[in-house]
Protein backbone atom coordinates (compact mmCIF):
# COMPACT_ATOMS: atom_id res chain seq x y z
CA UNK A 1 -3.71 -7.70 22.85
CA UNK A 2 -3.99 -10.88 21.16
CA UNK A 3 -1.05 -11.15 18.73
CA UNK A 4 -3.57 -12.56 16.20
CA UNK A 5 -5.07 -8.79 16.09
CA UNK A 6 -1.57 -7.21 16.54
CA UNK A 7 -0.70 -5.21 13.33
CA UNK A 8 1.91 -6.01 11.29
CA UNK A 9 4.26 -4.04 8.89
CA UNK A 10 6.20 -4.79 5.54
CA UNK A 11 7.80 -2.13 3.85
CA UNK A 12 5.51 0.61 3.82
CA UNK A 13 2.19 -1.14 4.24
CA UNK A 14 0.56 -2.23 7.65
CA UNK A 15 -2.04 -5.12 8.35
CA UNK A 16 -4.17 -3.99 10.38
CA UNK A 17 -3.94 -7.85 12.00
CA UNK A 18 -2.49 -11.00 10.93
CA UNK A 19 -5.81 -12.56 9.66
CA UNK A 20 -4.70 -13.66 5.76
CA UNK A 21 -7.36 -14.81 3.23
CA UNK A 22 -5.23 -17.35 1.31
CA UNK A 23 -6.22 -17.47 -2.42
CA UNK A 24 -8.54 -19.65 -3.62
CA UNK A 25 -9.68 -20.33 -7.27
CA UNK A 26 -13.66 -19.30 -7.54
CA UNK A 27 -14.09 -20.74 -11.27
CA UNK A 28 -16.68 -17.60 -12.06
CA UNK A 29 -15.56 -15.69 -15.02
CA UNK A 30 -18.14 -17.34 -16.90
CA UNK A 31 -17.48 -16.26 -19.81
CA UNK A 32 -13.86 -17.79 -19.71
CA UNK A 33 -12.32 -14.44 -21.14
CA UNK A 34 -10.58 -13.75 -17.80
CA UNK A 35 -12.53 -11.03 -16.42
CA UNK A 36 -13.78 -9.96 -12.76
CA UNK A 37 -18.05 -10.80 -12.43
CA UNK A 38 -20.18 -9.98 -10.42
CA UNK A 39 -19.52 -13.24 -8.17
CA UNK A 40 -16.39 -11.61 -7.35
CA UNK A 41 -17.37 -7.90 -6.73
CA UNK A 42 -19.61 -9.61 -3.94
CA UNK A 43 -17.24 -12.30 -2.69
CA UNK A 44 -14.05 -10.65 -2.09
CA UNK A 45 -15.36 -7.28 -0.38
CA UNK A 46 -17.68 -9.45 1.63
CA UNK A 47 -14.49 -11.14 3.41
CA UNK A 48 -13.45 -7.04 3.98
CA UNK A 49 -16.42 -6.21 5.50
CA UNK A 50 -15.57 -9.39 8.09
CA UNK A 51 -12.50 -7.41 9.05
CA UNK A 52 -9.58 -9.91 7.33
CA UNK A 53 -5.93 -7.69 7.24
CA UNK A 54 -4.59 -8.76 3.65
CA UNK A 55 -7.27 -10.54 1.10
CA UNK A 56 -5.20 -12.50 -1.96
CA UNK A 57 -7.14 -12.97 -5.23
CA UNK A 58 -7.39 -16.00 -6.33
CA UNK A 59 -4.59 -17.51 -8.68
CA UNK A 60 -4.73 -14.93 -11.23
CA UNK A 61 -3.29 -16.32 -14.99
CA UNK A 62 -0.32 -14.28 -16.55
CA UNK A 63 -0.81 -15.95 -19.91
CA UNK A 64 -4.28 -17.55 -20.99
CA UNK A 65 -2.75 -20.78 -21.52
CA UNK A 66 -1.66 -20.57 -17.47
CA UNK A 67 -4.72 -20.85 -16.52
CA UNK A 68 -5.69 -23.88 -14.42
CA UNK A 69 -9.16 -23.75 -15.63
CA UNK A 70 -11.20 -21.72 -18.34
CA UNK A 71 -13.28 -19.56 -15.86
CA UNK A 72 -9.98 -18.25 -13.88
CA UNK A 73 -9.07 -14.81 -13.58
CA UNK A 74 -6.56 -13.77 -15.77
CA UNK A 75 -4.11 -10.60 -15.84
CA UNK A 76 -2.55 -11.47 -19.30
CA UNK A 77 -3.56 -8.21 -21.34
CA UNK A 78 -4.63 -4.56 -20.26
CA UNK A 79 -8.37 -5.19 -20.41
CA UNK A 80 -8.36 -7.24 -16.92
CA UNK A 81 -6.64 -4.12 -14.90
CA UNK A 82 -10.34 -2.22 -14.64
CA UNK A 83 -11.91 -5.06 -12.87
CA UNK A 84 -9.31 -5.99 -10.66
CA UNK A 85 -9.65 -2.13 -10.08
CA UNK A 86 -12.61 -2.43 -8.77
CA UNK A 87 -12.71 -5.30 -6.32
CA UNK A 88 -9.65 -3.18 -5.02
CA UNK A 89 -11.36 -0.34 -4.23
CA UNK A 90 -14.20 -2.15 -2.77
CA UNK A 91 -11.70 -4.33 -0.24
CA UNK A 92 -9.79 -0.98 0.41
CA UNK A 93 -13.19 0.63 1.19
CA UNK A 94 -13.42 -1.74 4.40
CA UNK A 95 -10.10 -1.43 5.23
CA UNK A 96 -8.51 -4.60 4.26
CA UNK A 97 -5.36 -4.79 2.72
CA UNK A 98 -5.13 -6.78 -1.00
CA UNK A 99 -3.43 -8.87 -2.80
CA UNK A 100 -3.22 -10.89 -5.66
CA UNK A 101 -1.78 -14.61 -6.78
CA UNK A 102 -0.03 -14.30 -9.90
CA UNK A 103 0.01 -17.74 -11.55
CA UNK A 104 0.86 -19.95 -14.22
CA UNK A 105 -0.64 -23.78 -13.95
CA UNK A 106 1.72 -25.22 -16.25
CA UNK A 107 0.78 -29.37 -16.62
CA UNK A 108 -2.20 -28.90 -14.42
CA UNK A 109 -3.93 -26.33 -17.16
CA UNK A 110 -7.47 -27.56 -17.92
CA UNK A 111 -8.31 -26.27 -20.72
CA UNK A 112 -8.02 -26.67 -24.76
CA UNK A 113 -4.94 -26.05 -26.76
CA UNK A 114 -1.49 -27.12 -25.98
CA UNK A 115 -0.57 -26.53 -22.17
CA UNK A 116 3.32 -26.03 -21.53
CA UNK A 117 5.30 -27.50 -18.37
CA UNK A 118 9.28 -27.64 -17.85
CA UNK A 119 8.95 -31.63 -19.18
CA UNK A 120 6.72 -33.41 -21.43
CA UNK A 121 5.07 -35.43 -18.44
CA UNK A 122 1.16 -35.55 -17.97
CA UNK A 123 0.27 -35.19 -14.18
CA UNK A 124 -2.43 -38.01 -14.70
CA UNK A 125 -4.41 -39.75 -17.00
CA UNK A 126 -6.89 -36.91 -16.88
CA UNK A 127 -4.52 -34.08 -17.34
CA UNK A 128 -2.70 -33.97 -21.34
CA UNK A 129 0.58 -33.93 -22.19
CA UNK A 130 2.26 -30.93 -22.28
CA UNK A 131 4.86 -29.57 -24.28
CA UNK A 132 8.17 -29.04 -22.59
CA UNK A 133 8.89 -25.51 -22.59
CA UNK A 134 11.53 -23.55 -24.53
CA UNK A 135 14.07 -21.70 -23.39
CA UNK A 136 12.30 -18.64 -25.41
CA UNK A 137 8.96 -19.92 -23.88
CA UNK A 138 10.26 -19.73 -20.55
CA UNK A 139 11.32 -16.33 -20.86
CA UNK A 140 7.85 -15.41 -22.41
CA UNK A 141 6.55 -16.84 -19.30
CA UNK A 142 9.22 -14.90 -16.96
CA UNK A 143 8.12 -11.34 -19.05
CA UNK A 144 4.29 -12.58 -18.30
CA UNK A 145 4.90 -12.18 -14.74
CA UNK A 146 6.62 -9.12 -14.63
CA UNK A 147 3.74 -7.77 -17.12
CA UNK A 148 1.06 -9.06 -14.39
CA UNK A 149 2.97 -7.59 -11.85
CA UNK A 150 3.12 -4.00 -13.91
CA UNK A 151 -0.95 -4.63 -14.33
CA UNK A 152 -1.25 -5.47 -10.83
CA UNK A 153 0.43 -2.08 -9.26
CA UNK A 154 -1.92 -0.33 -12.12
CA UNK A 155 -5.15 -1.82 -10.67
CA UNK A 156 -4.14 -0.47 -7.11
CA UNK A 157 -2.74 -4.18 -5.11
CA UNK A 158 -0.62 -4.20 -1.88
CA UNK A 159 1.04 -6.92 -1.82
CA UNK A 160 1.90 -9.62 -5.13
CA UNK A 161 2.12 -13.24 -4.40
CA UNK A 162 4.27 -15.84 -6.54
CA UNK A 163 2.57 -18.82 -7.16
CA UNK A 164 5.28 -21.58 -6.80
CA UNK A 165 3.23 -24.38 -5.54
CA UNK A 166 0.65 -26.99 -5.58
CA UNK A 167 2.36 -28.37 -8.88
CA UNK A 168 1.45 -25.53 -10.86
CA UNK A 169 3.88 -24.09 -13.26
CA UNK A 170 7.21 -22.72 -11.35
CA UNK A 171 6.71 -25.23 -8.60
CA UNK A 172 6.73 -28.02 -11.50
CA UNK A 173 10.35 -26.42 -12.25
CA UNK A 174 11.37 -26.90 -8.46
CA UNK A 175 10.64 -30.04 -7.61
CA UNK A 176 12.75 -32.85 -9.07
CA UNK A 177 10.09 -34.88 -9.93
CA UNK A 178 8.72 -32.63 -12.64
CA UNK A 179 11.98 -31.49 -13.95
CA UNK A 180 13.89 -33.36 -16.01
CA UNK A 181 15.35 -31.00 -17.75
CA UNK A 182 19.14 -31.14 -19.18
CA UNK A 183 19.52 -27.96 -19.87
CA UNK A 184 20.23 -24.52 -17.24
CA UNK A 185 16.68 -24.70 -16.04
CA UNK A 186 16.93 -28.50 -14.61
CA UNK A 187 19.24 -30.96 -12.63
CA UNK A 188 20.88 -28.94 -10.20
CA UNK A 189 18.99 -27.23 -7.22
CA UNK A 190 19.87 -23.68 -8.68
CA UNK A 191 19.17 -24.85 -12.19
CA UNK A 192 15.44 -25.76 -11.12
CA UNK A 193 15.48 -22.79 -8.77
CA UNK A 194 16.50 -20.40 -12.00
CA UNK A 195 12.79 -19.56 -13.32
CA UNK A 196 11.57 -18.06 -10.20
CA UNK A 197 15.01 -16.27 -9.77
CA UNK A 198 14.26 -14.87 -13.03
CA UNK A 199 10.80 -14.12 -12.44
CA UNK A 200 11.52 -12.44 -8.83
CA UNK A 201 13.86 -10.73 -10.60
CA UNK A 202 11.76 -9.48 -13.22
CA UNK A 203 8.73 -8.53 -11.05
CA UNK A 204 11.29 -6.62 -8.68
CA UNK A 205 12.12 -4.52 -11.71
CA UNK A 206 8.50 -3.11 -11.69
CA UNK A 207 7.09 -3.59 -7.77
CA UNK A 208 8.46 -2.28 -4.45
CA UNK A 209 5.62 -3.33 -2.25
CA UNK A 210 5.39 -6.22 -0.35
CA UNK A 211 6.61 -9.88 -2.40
CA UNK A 212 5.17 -12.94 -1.14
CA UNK A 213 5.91 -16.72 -2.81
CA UNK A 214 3.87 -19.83 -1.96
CA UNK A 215 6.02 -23.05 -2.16
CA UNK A 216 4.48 -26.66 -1.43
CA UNK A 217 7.64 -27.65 0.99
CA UNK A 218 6.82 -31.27 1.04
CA UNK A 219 6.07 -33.50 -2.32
CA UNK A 220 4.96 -36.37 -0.04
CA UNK A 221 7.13 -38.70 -1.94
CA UNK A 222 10.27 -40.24 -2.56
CA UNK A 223 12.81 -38.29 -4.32
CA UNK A 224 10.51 -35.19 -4.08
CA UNK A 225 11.33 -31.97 -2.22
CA UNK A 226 11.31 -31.39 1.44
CA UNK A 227 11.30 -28.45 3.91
CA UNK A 228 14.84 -28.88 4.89
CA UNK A 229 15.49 -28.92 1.02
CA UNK A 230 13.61 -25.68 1.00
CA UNK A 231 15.42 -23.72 2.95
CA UNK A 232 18.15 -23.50 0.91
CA UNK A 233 15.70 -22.06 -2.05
CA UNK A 234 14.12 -19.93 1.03
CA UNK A 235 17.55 -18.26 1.73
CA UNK A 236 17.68 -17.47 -2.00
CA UNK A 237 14.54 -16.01 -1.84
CA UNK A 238 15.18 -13.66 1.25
CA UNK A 239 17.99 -12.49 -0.70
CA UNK A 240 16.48 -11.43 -3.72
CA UNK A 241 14.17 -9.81 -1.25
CA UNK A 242 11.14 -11.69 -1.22
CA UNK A 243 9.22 -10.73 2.14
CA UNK A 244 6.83 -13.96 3.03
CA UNK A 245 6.87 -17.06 2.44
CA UNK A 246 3.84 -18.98 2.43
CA UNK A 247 3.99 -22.17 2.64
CA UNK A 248 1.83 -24.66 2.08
CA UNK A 249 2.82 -28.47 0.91
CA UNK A 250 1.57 -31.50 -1.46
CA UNK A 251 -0.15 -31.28 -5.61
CA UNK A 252 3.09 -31.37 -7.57
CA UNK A 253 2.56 -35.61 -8.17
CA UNK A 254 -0.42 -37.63 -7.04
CA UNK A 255 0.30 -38.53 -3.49
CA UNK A 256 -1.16 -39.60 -0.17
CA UNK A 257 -1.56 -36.62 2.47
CA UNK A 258 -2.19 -37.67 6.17
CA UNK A 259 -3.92 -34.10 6.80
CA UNK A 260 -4.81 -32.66 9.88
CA UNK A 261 -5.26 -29.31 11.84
CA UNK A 262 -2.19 -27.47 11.72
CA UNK A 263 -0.35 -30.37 9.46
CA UNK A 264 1.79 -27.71 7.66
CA UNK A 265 2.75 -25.46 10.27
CA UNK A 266 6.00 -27.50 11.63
CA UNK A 267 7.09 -26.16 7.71
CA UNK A 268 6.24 -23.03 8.26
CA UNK A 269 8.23 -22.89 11.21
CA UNK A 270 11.46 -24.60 9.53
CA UNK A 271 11.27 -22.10 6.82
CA UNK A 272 10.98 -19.20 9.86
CA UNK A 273 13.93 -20.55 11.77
CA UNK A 274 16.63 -21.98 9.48
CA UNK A 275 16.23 -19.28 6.75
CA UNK A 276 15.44 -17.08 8.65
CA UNK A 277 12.50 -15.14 6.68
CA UNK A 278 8.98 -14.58 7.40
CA UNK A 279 6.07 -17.10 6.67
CA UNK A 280 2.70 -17.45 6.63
CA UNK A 281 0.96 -20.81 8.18
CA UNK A 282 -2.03 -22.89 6.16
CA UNK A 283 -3.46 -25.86 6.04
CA UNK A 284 -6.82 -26.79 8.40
CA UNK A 285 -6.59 -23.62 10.87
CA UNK A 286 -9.83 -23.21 11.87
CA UNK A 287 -9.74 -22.42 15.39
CA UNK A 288 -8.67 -18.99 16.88
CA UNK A 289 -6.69 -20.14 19.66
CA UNK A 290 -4.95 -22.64 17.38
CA UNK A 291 -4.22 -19.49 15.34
CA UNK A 292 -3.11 -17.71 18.40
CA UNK A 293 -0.44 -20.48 19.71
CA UNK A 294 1.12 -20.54 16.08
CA UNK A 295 2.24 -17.00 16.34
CA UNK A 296 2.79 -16.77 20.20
CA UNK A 297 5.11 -19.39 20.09
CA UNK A 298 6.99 -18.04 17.06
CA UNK A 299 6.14 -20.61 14.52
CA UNK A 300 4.87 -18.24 11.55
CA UNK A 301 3.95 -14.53 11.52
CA UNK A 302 0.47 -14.30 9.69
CA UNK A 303 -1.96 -16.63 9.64
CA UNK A 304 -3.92 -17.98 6.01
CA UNK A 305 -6.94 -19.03 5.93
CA UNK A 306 -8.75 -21.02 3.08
CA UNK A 307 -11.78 -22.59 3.30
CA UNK A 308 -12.83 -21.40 7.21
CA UNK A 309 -13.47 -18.23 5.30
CA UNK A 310 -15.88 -19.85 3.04
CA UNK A 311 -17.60 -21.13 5.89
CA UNK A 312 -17.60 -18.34 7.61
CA UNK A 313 -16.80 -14.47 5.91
CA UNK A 314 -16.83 -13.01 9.83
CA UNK A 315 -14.33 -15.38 11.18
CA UNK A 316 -12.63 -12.37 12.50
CA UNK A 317 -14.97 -11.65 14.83
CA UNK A 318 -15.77 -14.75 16.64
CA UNK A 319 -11.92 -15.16 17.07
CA UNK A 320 -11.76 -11.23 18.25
CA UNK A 321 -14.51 -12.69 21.21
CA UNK A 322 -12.89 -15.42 22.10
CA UNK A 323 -9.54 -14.22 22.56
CA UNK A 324 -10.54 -10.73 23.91
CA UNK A 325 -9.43 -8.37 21.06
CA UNK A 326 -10.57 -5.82 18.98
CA UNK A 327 -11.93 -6.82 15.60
CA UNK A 328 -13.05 -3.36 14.35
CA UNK A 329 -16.60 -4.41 13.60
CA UNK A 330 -18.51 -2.52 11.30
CA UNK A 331 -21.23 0.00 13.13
CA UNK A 332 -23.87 -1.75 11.01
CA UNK A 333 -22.73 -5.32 12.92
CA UNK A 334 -22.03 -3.88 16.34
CA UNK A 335 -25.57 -5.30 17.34
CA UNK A 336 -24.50 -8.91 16.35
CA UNK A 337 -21.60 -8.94 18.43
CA UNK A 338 -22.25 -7.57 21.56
């Protein structure tokens, strides 16, 4: 069998393959109070029905002022669990596996009021100034994650997901570019690394399923993090017991990105190696035996896909043809893919 379709175990749950729907923000709760629409009740079991093995909600806000936009999902009070419900149920129905991003935008908040980061620096000229965070705010922020993560086993999730990258929030705390902190929380590579040791810590207090963290492993700039700078924080990570990495790279400063298929992976594959721990590969994957090579030859264990899934919700199947495999089509589809 294709290893793409092989299943795959953590702790007590198994992907039925290593097809990952990375999260993407959908900007449709319209009526910026947080909650699940209609938009996603369609979307997300859509991708289910196309056979993916774990689904991750998009970026999900622990507090409202986390948000990276107005119309984002949010997790930050009880009312959001019976939506999120929902769209579980309706994933599980097709027998994908969920999860969901739990996130906190920090400097790259749109949205009106004051927006919090670890330093008072603006990421442009479009974004405001934010106020540089408390130590009390920082542990407000640390108990908002381990309150999403208590919503998040309520509303019936598989697997949570740290975001800690793309120069949101806790990646803004990691990179030394954001951080200029002179207090426990900057300088140092453990002082930076200290909120999301706190917040693993905290969500591992309330969750025993599968933990995954996305980290940008490259800033693309001088002075900025790197994957063999991450490895360190990945061998942290691995030993407060965080499962997957996923790594992706770039968005905590303005900066030039020479992007091309498979651009990230050689990260992925540091992170695998030198930790060692287990990652997930992203960035431009659009091909199934592209997919296929990265985890024949060892260089990640699932595979994330972004926007190929917007193109295309049945991706699964055309790379289940083409490499010879199973997908598990529905009975209704069977007649398509003949």
């Amino acid at each position: 069998m294709a290893k793409l379709f092989e299943p795959m175990t953590i702790k007590d749950i198994t992907f039925k393959n290593r097809i990952v729907m990375a999260p993407m923000c959908m900007y449709q709760s319209d009526k910026e109070d947080g909650q699940v629409t209609d938009w996603h009740r369609v979307h997300y079991p859509t991708r289910a029905v196309g056979q993916i093995g774990l689904i991750i909600v998009e970026a999900t806000a622990v507090q409202s002022q986390g948000r990276i936009s107005s119309r984002d999902l949010g997790i930050w009070e009880d009312s959001h669990i019976e939506g999120l419900t929902e769209i579980v149920r309706l994933m599980k129905a097709h027998g994908s596996k969920t999860g969901i991003q739990l996130a906190h935008a920090g400097r790259k908040a749109d949205i009106e009021g004051t927006i919090y980061a670890p330093s008072a620096i603006a990421f442009n000229e479009r974004y405001q100034t934010p106020a540089a965070m408390t130590v009390e705010d920082i542990q407000e922020t640390v108990q908002a994650f381990k309150d999403g993560a208590v919503r998040s086993k309520e509303a019936g999730f598989d697997v949570i997901e740290l975001h800690a990258a793309h120069g949101y929030l806790i990646n803004q705390f990691l990179s030394p570019l954001t951080n200029k902190r002179e207090d426990q929380y900057g300088g140092s590579s453990e002082n930076r690394y200290r909120i999301l040791r706190e917040t693993i810590d905290a969500v591992k207090a309330v969750w025993d399923g599968p933990l995954f963290v996305r980290v940008s492993a490259h800033d693309y700039t001088e002075g900025g993090m790197t994957p063999d700078q991450y490895v360190e924080m990945a061998q942290w990570m691995k030993e407060q017991g965080v499962d997957l990495i996923d790594v992706s790279s770039g968005a905590v400063v303005p900066a030039r990105i020479h992007a091309f298929p498979g651009y990230q992976v050689p990260f992925a594959e540091t992170l695998k190696k030198e930790t060692p721990i287990a990652t997930g590969a992203v960035g431009l994957i659009t091909n199934p035996q592209h997919a296929e090579e990265i985890l024949q030859n060892g260089r990640a264990d699932m595979i994330f896909l972004a926007r190929e899934l917007l193109r295309d919700p049945y991706w699964a199947y055309r790379a289940a043809k083409e490499l010879g495999a199973e997908s598990g089509v529905p009975v209704p589809y069977e007649r398509g893919w003949v």
